[in-house]
Protein backbone atom coordinates (compact mmCIF):
# COMPACT_ATOMS: atom_id res chain seq x y z
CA UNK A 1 -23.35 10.72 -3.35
CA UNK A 2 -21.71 12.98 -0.68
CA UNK A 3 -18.97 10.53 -0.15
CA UNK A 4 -18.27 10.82 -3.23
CA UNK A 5 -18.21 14.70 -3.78
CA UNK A 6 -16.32 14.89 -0.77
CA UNK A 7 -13.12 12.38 -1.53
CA UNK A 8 -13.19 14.20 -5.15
CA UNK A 9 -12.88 17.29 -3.40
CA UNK A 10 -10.08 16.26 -1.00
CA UNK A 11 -8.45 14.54 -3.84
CA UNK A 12 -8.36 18.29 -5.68
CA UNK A 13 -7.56 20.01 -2.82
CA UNK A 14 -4.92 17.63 -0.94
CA UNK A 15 -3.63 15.30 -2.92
CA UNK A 16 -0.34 16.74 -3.31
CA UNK A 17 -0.30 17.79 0.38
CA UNK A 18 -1.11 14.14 1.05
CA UNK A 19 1.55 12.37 -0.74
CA UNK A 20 4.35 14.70 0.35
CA UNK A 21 3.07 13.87 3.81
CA UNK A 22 3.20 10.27 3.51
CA UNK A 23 6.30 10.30 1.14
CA UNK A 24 8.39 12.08 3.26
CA UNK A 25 8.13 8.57 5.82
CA UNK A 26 10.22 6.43 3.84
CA UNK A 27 10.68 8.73 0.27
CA UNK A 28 9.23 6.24 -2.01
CA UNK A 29 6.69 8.63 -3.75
CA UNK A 30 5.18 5.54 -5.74
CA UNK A 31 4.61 3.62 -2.38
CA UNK A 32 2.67 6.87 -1.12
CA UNK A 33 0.35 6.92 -4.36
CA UNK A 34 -0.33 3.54 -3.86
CA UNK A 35 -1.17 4.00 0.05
CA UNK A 36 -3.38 7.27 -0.94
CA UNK A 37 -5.32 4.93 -3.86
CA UNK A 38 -6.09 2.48 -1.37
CA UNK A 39 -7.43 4.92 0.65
CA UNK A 40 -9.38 6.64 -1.15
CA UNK A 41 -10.63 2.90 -2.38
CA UNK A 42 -11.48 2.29 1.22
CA UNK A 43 -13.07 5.57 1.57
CA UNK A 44 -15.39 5.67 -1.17
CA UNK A 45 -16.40 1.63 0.00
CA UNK A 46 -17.20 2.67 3.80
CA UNK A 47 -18.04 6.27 4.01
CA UNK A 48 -21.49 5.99 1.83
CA UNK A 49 -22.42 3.63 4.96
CA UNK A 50 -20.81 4.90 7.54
CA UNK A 51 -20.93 8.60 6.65
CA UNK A 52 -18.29 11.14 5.95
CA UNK A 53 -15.90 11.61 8.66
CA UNK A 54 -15.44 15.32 10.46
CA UNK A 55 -11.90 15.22 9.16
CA UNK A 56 -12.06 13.39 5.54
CA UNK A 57 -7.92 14.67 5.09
CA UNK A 58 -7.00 13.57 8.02
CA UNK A 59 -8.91 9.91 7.94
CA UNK A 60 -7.41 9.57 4.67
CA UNK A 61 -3.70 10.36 5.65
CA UNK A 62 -4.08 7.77 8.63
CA UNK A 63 -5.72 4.87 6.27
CA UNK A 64 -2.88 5.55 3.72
CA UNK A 65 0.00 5.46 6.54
CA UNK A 66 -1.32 2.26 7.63
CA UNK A 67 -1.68 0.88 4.54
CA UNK A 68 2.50 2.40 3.66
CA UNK A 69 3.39 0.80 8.00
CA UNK A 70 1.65 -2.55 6.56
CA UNK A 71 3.56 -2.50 3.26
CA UNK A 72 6.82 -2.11 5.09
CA UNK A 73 6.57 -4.21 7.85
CA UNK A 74 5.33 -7.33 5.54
CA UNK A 75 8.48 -7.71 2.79
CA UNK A 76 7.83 -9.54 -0.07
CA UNK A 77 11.19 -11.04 -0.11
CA UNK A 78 14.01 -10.69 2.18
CA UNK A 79 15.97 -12.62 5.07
CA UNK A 80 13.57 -15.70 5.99
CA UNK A 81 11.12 -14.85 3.19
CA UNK A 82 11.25 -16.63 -0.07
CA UNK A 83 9.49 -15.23 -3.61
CA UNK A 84 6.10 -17.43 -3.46
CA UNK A 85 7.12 -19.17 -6.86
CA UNK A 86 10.10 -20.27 -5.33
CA UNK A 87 7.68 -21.77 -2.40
CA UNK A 88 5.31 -23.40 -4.09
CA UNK A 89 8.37 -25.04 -6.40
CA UNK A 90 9.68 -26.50 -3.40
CA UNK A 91 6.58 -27.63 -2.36
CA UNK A 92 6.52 -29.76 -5.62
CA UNK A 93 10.63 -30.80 -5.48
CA UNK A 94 11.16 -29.15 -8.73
CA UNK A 95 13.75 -26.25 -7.47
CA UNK A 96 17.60 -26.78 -8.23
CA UNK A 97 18.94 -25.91 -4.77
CA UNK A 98 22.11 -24.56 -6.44
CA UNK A 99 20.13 -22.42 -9.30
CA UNK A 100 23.45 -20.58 -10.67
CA UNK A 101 26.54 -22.33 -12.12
CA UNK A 102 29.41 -22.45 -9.77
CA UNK A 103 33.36 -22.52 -10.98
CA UNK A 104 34.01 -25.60 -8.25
């Protein structure tokens, strides 16, 4: 039960403070919400075991910036990377190779 006071209490007290800290990384504001949820997530799942840390701000803030470093550094799509639909697809030989018209 202390866990639990004690993230609802941080989350009253610093969630604002949190989020403009983690925002200000890489200013996506809905990227730090969803670092500071899985935080707190992660929180209220180890510290009833483990115990409240000395610092419960600053455990959070270093959870969530892993969690927005992990985000970043694993794109869902980009140069090399392929949507998985398109993977799987490929995997079956159903994907047009040329999927848009061209005027050759």
């Amino acid at each position: 039960m202390e866990a639990q006071r004690t993230a609802e209490m941080v989350a009253r007290a610093s969630y604002g403070r949190l989020i403009a800290l983690l925002a200000a990384r890489n200013r996506d504001i809905a990227a730090a919400e969803d670092a500071l949820a899985e935080a707190f997530r992660k929180a209220l799942e180890l510290w009833p075991g483990q115990g409240v840390p000395d610092r419960p701000e600053a455990w959070l803030l270093t959870v969530a910036r892993r969690a927005l470093d992990h985000a970043t550094a694993t794109p869902r799509c980009g140069p090399g990377r392929q949507p998985r639909s398109t993977f799987f697809m490929k995997k079956r030989g159903s994907v047009n190779p040329r999927p848009f018209p061209t005027s050759d």
